[in-house]
N, C-alpha and C. Protein backbone atom coordinates (compact mmCIF):
# COMPACT_ATOMS: atom_id res chain seq x y z
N UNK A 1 -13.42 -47.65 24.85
CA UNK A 1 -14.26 -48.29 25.83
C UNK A 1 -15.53 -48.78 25.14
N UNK A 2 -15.84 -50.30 25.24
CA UNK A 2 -17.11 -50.76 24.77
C UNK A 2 -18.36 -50.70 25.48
N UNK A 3 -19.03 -50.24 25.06
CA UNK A 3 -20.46 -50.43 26.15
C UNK A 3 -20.84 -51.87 25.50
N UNK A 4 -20.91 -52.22 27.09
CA UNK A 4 -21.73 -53.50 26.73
C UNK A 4 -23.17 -53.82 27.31
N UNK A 5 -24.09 -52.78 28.43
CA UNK A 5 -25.57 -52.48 28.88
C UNK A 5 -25.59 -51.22 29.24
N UNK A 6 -26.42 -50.66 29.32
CA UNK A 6 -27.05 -49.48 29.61
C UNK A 6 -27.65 -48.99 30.76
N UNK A 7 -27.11 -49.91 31.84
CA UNK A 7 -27.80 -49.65 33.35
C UNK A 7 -27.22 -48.27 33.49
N UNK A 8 -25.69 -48.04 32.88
CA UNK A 8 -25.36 -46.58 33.86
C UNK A 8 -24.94 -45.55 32.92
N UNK A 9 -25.53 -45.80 31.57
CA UNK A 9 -25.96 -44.95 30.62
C UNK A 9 -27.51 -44.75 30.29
N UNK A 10 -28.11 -44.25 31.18
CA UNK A 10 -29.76 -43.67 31.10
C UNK A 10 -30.03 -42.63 30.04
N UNK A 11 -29.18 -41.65 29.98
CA UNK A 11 -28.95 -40.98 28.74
C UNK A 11 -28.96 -41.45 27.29
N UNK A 12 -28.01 -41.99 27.24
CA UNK A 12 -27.60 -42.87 25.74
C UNK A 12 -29.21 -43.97 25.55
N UNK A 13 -29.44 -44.13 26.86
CA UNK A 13 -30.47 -45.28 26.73
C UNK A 13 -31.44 -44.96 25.88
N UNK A 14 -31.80 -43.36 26.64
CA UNK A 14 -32.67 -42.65 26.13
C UNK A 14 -33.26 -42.19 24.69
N UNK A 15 -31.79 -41.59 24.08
CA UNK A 15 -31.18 -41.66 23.23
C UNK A 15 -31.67 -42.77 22.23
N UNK A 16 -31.45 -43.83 22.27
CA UNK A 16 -31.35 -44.61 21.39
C UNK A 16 -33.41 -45.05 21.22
N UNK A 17 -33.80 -45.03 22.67
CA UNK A 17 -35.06 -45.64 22.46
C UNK A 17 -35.84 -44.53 21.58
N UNK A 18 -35.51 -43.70 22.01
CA UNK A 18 -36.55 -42.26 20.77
C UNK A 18 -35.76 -42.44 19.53
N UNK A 19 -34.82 -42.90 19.35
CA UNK A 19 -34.27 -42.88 17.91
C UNK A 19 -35.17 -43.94 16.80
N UNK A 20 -34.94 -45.48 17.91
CA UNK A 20 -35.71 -46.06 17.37
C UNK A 20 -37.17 -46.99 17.33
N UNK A 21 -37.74 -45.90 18.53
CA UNK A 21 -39.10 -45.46 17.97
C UNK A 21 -39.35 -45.06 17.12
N UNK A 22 -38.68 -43.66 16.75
CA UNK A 22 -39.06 -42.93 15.59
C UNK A 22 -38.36 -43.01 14.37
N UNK A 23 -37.43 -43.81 14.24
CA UNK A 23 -37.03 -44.81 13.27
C UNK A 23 -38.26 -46.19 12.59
N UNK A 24 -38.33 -46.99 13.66
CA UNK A 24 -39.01 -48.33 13.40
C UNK A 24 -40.45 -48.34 13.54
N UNK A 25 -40.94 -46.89 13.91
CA UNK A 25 -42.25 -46.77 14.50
C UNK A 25 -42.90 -48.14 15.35
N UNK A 26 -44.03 -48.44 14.83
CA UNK A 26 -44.43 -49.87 15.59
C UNK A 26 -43.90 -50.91 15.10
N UNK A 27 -42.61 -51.47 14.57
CA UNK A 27 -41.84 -52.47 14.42
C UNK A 27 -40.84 -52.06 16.15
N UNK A 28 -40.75 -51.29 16.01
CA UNK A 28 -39.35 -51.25 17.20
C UNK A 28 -40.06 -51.95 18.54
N UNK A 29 -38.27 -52.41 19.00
CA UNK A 29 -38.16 -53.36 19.82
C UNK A 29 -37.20 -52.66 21.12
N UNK A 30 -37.60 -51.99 21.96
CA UNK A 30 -37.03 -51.07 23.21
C UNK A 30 -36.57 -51.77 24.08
N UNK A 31 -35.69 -53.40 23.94
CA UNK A 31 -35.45 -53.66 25.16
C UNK A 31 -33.98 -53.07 24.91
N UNK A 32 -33.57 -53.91 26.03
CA UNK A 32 -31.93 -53.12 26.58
C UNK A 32 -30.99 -54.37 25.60
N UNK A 33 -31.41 -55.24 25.08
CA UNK A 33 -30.57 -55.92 24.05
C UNK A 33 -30.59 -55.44 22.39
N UNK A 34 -32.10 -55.09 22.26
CA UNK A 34 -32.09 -54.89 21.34
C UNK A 34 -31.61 -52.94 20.92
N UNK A 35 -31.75 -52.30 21.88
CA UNK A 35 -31.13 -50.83 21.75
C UNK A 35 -29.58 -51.20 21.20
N UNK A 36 -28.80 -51.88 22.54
CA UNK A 36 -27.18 -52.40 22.32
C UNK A 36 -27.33 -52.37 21.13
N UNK A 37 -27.86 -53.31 20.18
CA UNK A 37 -27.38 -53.81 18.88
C UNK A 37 -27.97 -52.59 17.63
N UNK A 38 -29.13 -51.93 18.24
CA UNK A 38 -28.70 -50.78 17.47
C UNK A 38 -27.66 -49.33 17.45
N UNK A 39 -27.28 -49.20 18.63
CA UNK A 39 -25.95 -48.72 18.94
C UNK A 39 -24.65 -49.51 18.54
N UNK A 40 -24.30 -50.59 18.24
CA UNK A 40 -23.35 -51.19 17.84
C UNK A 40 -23.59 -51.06 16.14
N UNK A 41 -24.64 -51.10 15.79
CA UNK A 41 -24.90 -51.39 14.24
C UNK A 41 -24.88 -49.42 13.68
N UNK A 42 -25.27 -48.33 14.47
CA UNK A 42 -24.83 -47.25 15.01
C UNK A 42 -22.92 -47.03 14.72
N UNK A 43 -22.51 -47.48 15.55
CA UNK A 43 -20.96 -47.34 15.83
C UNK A 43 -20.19 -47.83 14.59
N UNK A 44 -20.73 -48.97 13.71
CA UNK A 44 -20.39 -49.86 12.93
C UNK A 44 -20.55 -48.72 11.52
N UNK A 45 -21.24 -48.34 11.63
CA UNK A 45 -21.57 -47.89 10.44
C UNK A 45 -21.14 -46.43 10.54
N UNK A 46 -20.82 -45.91 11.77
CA UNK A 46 -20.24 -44.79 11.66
C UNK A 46 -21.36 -43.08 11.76
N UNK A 47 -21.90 -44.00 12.59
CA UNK A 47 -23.42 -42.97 12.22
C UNK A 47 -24.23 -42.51 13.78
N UNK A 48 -22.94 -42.10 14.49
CA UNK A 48 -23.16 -42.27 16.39
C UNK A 48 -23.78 -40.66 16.32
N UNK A 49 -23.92 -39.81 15.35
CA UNK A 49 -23.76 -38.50 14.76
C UNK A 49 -25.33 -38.29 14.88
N UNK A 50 -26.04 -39.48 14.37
CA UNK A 50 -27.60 -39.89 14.10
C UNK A 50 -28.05 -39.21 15.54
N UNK A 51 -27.49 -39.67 16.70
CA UNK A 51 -27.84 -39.85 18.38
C UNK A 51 -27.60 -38.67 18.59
N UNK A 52 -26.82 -37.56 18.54
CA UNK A 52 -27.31 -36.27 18.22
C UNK A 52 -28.08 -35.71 17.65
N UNK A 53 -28.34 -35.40 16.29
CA UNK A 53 -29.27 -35.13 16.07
C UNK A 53 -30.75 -35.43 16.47
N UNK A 54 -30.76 -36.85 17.20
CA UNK A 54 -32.11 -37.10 17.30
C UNK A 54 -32.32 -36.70 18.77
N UNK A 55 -31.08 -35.77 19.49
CA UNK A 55 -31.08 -34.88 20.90
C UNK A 55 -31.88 -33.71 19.99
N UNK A 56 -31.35 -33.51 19.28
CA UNK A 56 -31.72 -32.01 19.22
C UNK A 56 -33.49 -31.91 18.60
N UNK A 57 -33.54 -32.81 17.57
CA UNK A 57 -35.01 -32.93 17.42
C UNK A 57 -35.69 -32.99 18.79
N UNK A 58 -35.69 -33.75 19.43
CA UNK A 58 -36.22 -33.86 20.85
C UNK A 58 -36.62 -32.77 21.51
N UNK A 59 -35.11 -31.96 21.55
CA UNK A 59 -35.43 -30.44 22.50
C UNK A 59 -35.67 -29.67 21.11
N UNK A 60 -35.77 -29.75 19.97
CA UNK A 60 -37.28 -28.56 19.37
C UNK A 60 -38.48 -28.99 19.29
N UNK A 61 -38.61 -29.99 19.38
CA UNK A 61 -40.08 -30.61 19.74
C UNK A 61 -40.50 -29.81 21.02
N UNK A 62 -39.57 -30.47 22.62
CA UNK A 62 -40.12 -30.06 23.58
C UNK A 62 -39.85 -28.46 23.99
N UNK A 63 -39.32 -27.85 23.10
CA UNK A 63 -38.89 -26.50 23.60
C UNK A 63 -39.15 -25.26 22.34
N UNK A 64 -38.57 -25.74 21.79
CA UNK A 64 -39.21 -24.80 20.17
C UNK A 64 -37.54 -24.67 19.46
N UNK A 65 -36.87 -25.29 20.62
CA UNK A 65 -35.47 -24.45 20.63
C UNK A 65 -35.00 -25.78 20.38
N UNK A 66 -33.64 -25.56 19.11
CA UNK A 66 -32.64 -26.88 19.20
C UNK A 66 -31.41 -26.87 20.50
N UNK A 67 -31.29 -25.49 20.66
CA UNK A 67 -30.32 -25.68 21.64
C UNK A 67 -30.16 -25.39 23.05
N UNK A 68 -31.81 -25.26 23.17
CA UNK A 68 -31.84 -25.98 24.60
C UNK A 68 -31.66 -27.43 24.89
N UNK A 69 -31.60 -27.63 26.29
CA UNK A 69 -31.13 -28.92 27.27
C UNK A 69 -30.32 -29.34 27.42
């Protein structure tokens, strides 16, 4: 199954915009076209693995804990 927008993936959305925030810092570009194409360039490269990890950074940031949330 291809995703092709993110209206009814809020999660993944999520996902991707903290990735690349904190990837591109103030270069990044958070719209809903430009996330897609880093999730496709993501999928392409085999690296959907990244979008986990950058869950779990998240919840030890906000929790202390990786495996909460």
């Amino acid at each position: 199954m291809e995703i092709n927008n993110l209206l009814h993936n809020p999660t993944l959305r999520d996902l991707l915009k903290n990735y690349v925030l904190r990837m591109y810092e103030e270069a990044s570009i958070i719209d809903d076209e430009h996330l897609l194409m880093e999730y496709r360039l993501l999928l392409r490269e085999n690296r959907l693995n990244d979008l986990f990890t950058e869950e779990k950074l998240i919840n030890y940031w906000k929790d202390g804990n990786e495996f909460n949330g």
